[in-house]
Each structure stands twice: as C-alpha cells, then as structure tokens.
Protein backbone atom coordinates (compact mmCIF):
# COMPACT_ATOMS: atom_id res chain seq x y z
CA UNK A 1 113.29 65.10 82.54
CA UNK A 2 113.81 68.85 83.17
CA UNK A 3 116.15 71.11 84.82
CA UNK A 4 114.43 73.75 86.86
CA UNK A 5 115.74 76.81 88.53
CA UNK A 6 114.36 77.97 91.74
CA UNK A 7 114.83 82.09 92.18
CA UNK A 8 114.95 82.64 96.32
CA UNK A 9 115.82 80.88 99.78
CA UNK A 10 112.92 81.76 101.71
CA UNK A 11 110.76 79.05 103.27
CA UNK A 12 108.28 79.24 99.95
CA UNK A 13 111.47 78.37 97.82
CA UNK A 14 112.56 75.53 99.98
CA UNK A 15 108.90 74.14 100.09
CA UNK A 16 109.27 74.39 96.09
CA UNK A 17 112.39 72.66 96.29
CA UNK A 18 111.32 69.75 98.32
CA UNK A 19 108.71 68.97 95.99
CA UNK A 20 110.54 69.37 93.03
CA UNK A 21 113.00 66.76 94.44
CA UNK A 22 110.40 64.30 95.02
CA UNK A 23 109.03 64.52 91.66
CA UNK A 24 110.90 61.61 89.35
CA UNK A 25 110.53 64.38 85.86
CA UNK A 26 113.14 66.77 87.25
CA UNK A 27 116.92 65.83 86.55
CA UNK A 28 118.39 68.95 88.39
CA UNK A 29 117.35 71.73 90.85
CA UNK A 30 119.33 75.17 90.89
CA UNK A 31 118.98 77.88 93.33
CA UNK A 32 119.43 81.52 91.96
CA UNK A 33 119.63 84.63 94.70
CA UNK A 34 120.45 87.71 94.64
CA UNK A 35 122.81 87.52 97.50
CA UNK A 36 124.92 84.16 96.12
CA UNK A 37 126.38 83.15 98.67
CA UNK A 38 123.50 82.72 100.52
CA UNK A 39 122.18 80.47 97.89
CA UNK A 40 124.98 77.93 98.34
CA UNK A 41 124.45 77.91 102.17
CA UNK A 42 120.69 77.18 101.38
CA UNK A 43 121.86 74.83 98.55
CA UNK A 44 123.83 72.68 100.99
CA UNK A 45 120.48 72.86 103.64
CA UNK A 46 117.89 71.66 100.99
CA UNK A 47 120.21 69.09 98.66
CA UNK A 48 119.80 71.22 95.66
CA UNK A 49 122.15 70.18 92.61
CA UNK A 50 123.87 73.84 92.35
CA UNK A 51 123.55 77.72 93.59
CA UNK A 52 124.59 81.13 92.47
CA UNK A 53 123.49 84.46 91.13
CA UNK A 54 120.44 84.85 89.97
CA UNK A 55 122.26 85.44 86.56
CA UNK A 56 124.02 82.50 86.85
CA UNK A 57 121.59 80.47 87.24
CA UNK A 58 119.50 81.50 84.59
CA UNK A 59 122.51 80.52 82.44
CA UNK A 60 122.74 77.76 83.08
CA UNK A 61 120.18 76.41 80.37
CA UNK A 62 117.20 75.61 82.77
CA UNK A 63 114.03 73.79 80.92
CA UNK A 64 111.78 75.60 83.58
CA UNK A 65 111.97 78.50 86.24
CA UNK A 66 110.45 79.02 89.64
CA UNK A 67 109.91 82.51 90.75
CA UNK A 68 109.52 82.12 95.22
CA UNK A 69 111.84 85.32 95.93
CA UNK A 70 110.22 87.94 97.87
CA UNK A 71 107.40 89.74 96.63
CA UNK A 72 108.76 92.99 95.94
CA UNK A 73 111.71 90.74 93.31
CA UNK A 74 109.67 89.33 91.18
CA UNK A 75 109.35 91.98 88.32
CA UNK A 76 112.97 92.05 88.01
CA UNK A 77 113.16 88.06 88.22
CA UNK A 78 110.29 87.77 85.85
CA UNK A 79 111.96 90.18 83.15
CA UNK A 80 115.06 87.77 82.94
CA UNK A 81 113.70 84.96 82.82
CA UNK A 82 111.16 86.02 80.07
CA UNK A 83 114.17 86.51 78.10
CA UNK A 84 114.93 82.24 78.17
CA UNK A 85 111.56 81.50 77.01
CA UNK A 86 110.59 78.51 79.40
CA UNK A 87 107.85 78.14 81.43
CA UNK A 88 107.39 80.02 84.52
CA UNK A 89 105.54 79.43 87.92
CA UNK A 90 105.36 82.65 89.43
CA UNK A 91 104.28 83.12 93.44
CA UNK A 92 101.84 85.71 94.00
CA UNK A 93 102.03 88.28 93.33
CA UNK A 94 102.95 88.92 89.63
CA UNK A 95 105.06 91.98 90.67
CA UNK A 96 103.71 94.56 93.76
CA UNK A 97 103.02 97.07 91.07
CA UNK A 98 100.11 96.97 88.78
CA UNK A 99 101.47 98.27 85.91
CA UNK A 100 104.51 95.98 85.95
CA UNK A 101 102.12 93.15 86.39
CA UNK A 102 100.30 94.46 83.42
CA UNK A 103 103.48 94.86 81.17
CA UNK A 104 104.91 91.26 82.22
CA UNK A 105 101.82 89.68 81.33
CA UNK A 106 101.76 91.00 78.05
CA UNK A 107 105.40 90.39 77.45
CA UNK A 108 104.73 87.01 77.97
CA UNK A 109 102.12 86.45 75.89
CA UNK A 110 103.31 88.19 73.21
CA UNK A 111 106.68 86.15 73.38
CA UNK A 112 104.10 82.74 73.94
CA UNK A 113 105.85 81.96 77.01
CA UNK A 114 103.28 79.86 79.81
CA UNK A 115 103.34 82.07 82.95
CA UNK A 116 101.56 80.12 85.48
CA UNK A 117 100.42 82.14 88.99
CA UNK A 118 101.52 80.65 92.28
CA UNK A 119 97.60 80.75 93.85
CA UNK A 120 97.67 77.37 95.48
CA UNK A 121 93.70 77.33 96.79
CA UNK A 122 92.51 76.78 92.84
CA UNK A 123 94.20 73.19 93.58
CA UNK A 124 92.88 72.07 96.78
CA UNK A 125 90.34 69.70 96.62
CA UNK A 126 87.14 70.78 98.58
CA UNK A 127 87.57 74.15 97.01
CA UNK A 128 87.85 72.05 93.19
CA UNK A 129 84.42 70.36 93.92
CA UNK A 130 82.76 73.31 95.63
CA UNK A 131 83.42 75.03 92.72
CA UNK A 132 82.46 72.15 90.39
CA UNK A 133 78.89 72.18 92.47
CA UNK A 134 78.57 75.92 91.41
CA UNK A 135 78.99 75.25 88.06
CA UNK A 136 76.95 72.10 87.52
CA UNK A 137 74.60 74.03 89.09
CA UNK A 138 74.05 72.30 92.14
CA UNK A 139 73.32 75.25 94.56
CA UNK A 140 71.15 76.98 91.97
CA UNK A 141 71.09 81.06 91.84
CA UNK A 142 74.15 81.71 94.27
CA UNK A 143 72.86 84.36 96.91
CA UNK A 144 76.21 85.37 98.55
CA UNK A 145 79.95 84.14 99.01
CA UNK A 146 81.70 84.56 102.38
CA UNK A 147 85.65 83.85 102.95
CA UNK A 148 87.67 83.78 105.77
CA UNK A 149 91.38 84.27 106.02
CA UNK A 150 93.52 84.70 109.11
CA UNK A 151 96.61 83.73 109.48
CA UNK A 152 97.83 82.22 113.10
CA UNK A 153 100.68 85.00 113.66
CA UNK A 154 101.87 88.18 110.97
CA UNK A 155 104.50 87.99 109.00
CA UNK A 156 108.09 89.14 110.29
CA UNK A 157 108.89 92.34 109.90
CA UNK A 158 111.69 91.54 107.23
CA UNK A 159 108.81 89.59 105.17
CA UNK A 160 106.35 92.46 105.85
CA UNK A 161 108.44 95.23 104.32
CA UNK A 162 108.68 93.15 101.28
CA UNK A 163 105.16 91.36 100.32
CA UNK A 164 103.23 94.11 99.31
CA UNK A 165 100.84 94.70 102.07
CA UNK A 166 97.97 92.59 103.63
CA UNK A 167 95.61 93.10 100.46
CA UNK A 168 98.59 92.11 97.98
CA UNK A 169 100.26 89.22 100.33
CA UNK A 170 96.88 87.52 101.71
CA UNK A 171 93.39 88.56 99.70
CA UNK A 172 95.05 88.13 96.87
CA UNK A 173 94.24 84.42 97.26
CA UNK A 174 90.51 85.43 97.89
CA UNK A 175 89.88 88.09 95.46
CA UNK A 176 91.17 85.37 92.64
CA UNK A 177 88.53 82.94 94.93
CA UNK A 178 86.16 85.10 94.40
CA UNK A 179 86.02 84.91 90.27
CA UNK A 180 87.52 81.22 90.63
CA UNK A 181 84.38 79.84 92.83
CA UNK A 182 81.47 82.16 91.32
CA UNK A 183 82.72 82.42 87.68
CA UNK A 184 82.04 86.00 87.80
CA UNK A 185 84.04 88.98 87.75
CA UNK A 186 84.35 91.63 90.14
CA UNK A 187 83.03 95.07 89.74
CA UNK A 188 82.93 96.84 92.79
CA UNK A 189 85.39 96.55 95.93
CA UNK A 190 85.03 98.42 99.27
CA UNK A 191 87.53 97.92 102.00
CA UNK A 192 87.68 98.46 105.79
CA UNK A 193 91.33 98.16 107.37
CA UNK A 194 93.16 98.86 110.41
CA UNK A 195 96.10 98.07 112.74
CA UNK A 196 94.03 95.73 115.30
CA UNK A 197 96.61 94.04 116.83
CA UNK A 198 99.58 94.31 119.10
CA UNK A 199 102.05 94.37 115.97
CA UNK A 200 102.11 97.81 115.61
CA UNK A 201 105.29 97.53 113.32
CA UNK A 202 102.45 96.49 110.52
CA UNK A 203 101.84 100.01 111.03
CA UNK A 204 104.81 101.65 111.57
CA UNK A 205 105.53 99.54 107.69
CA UNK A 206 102.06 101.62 106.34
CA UNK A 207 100.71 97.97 106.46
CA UNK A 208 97.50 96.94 107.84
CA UNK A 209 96.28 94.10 109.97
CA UNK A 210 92.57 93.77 110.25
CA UNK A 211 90.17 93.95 107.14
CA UNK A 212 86.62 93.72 106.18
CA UNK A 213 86.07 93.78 102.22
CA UNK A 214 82.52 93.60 99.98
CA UNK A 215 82.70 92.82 96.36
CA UNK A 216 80.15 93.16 94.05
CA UNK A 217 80.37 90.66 91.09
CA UNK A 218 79.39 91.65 87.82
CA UNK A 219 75.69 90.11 87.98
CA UNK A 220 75.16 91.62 91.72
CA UNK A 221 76.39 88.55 93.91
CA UNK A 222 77.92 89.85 96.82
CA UNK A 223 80.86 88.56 98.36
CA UNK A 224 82.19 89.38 101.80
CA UNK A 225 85.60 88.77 102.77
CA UNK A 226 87.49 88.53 106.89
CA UNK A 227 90.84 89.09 107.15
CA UNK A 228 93.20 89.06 110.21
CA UNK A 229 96.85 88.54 110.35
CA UNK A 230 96.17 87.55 113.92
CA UNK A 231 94.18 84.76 114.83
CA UNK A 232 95.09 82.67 118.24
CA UNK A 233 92.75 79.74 117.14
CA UNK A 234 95.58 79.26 114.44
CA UNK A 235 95.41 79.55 110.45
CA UNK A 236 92.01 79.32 109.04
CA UNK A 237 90.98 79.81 105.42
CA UNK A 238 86.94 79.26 105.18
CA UNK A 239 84.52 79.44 102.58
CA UNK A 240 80.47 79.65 102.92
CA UNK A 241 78.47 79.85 99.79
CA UNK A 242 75.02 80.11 99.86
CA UNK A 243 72.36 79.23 96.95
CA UNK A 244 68.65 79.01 96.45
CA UNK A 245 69.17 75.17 96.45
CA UNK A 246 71.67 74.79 99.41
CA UNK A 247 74.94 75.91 100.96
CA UNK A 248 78.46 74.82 101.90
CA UNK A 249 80.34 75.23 103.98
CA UNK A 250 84.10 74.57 103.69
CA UNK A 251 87.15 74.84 105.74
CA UNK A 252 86.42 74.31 109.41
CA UNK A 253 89.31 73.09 110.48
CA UNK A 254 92.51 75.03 111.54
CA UNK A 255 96.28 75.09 111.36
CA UNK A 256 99.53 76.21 112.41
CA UNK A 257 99.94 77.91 108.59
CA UNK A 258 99.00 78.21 105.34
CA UNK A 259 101.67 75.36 104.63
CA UNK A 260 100.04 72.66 106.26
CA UNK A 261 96.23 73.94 105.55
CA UNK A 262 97.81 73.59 101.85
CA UNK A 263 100.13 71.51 101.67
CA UNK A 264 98.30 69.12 98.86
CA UNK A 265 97.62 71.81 96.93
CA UNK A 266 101.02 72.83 96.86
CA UNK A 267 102.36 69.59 95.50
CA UNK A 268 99.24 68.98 93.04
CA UNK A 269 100.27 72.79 91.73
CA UNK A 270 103.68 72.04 91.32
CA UNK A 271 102.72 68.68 89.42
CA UNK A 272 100.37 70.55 86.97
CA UNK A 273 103.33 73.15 86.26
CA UNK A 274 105.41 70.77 85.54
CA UNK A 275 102.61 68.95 83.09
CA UNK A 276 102.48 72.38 81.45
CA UNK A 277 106.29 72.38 81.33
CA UNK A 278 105.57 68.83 79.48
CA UNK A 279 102.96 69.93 77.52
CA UNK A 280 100.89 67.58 78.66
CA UNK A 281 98.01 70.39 79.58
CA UNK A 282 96.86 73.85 79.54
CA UNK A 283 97.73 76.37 81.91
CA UNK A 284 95.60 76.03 85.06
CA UNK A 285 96.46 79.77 86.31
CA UNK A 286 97.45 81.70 83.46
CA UNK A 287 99.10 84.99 84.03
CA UNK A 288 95.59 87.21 82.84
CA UNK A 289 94.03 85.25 85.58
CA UNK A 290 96.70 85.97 88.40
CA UNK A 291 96.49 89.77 86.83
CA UNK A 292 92.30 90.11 87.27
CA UNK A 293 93.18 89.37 91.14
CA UNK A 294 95.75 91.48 91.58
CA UNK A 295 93.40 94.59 89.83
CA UNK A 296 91.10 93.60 92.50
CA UNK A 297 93.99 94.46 95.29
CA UNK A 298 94.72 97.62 93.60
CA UNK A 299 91.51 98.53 94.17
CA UNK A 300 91.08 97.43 97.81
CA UNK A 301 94.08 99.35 98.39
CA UNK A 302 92.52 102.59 97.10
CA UNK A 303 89.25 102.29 98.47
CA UNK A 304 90.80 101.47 102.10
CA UNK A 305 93.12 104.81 101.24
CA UNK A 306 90.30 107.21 100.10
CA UNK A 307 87.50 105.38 101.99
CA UNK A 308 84.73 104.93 99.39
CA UNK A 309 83.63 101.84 96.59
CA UNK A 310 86.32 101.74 93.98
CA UNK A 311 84.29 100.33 90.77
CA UNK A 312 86.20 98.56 87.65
C-alpha cells in the first residue's frame, strides 16, 4: 500500500487521480497546487483523501509522487520532490527547457531516484506489438516510418501559454515513437510549421499549429511526421511502417481526444509506475529516455526557427 501525491488540478491530474483510486495498492491520494485552495475545491470534486500546497503535500511523507501540473511547473515540482527520494511519474515534458531537463535527469540519477516519463503511447497495445514485429524482425529492413498526430480542437489559450509549444506539447510523443518503434536514434530533424488554422491566438502565443517534420535515424531510415492541432474528423494518432517484408498500418480509427484514443494506456502506465514504486520491475520510461525526445523537440524548434536540418 502506498501514499501518492498528485502535483496539479488540471484534467491530466484528475485522470491520474481516478486511476489511482481504482487501483487496490494505494492507501491515500493527496493533491498538491500551487494555488491551495484550489486544490481542496478539486479535492472535494475528485474524492481525493487531502489537498494543500504543493509544500504541504510533499510533507506529508508520500511513498510516491505524480507530477500532472502544467508544463511550464514541472522543473520546479521535480526539484522538490527529488529532494524526498521516491519515485516519480513525470508528464511530458521533463521541464520546457532543455537544460533543466538535462540537470533533473542527472540529479536523479545521481541521487538513484526512478523518474519515470509520462509518454503514454509506449503502453498501448497495437503500438507494443508493432514494435515487437520490428524487433523480431518481422517486417525485415524497415524502409520508412510515417506518424500522424492531430488533435480534434487546440488547446485553450490558458493551456497553450503554458505547454511548451506544439513540438514540446504534441511530437514529443512521436519523436520518442520514433526511437521507441525503430530502435534507432535520431540524427537529423527538419521542420515545417505554421499558423494554419483559424486560432490565430496560437500565433499571437509564438505557437504554431500546422507541422510537417523528417527525421533521419542514425542508420538512414527516414521518418516523416503530420501534425495539426486542428482536425474536424476528430483525434487521430496513426502509424504506417513499411519493410522489405510487409507493412502496418495502425491507428485508423478516431476520437474525441487523446483521452479516450488512450485511455488503456493510461491505466496500464499508471499500473507499471506503481510496479516500479513496488519494485516489482524496471523502469519502462526512464528519465534518459523521456530526455532523447525532448533533444529531438529542441531541435525541431530550431530548425522550424532558422529554417534548415538541425543534425545531433
């Protein structure tokens, strides 16, 4: 039985919560927010066992901590709870800042703390045998990798000023695809980007809301990547991979949001952090793995800025 503290009280962090309070290993759920008072509002909404600061809560002698705050929180978050020595689950991103996400991961190796990185798609299950196919081998010499993601509607504008951008927020999740599926690494990255769409306040935020991105893994497999924070079909996340002994093709269907497309892989992520917590496995997303996806966003982000290939 463990006691686990929840940092946030956005939808992520009640999605957390709910499956936390499903799962028969966890005693007691806390909520820790900057803005307290807010906490015990969302405390009362969700069930959760108590609410406070963030401070607070992280005093209150949890066994395990979940960072869902915004994006743009999560160093801070990350630095104090370090400082208990418990597991973590961190959402992506690390931290919005490379060099923060650098220094945290180190921190927390060198303190032998399990940081494990909120990317959800390395649990869901046609992605797990896809990728199982690739390594046994079953689609022989891979000849390219495409992914789709589009999300049904952008975020708010609240939730856009704090997630980091579109590269950070959303191909995140496919850059870490990228190296998860092919079992490569990426070398090169070259990004399109634009403001598409009638939410010009993506803009007006130095965001963007329509992308086309090319990797180039380190043994030449090319990877193309679709992004749209706009799609009116609803929220798609696709995968084609194509070998010189067949292809697949995953992800047809579509959804209202990422939630639902997900929402198994959520709960079997949560379930393995709480194994780790356990010690009854390894760490299925360790923080050097959450930290090669999130080099592979600072690079997007420079070769969309200075329009050219940004190599590793």
């Amino acid at each position: 039985m463990v006691r686990v503290v929840v940092l946030g009280t956005g939808t992520l962090a009640r999605f957390r919560i709910e499956g936390l309070r499903r799962d028969a290993r966890v005693e007691w759920v806390g909520i820790g927010s900057a803005r307290g008072r807010s906490a015990k509002e969302f405390a009362v909404q969700v069930g959760a066992d108590a609410a406070g600061s963030v401070e607070e809560m992280l005093d209150a002698g949890p066994g395990a901590v979940v960072v869902a705050s915004t994006s743009t929180s999560h160093a801070a978050q990350l630095w104090a709870a370090l400082k208990l020595g418990v597991p973590i689950l961190c959402e992506k991103p690390i931290a919005t800042n490379l060099a923060d996400s650098q220094a945290i991961v180190r921190a927390s190796e060198d303190a032998g703390v399990q940081l494990q990185v909120g990317l959800q798609r390395r649990f869901d299950a046609e992605l797990v045998r896809a990728r199982e196919k690739v390594a046994q081998g079953a689609l022989g010499e891979l000849y390219s990798i495409r992914l789709v993601s589009h999300d049904r509607t952008p975020p708010a504008p609240r939730f856009a000023a704090t997630n980091g951008g579109m590269f950070c927020d959303l191909h995140v999740h496919d850059f870490d695809l990228a190296r998860w599926l092919s079992g490569r690494e990426i070398q090169d990255v070259f990004a399109v980007a634009g403001v598409r769409t009638e939410y010009h306040y993506l803009g007006e935020l130095r965001d963007v809301d329509t992308t086309a991105i090319v990797l180039r893994m380190d043994d030449g497999l090319p990877v193309s990547i679709s992004g749209s924070r706009h799609d009116c079909g609803g929220y798609q996340m696709r995968a084609e991979i194509l070998g010189s002994k067949g292809a697949l093709v995953l992800g047809a269907d579509r959804f209202v949001d990422y939630r639902q497309r997900f929402r198994q892989a959520f709960t079997d992520q949560l379930s393995a952090f709480l194994d780790v917590v356990a010690e009854k496995r390894g760490n299925p997303c360790p923080g050097r793995e959450g930290l090669a996806a999130e080099r592979a966003v600072a690079a997007a982000q420079r070769s969309h800025r200075e329009r050219r290939v940004v190599s590793f």
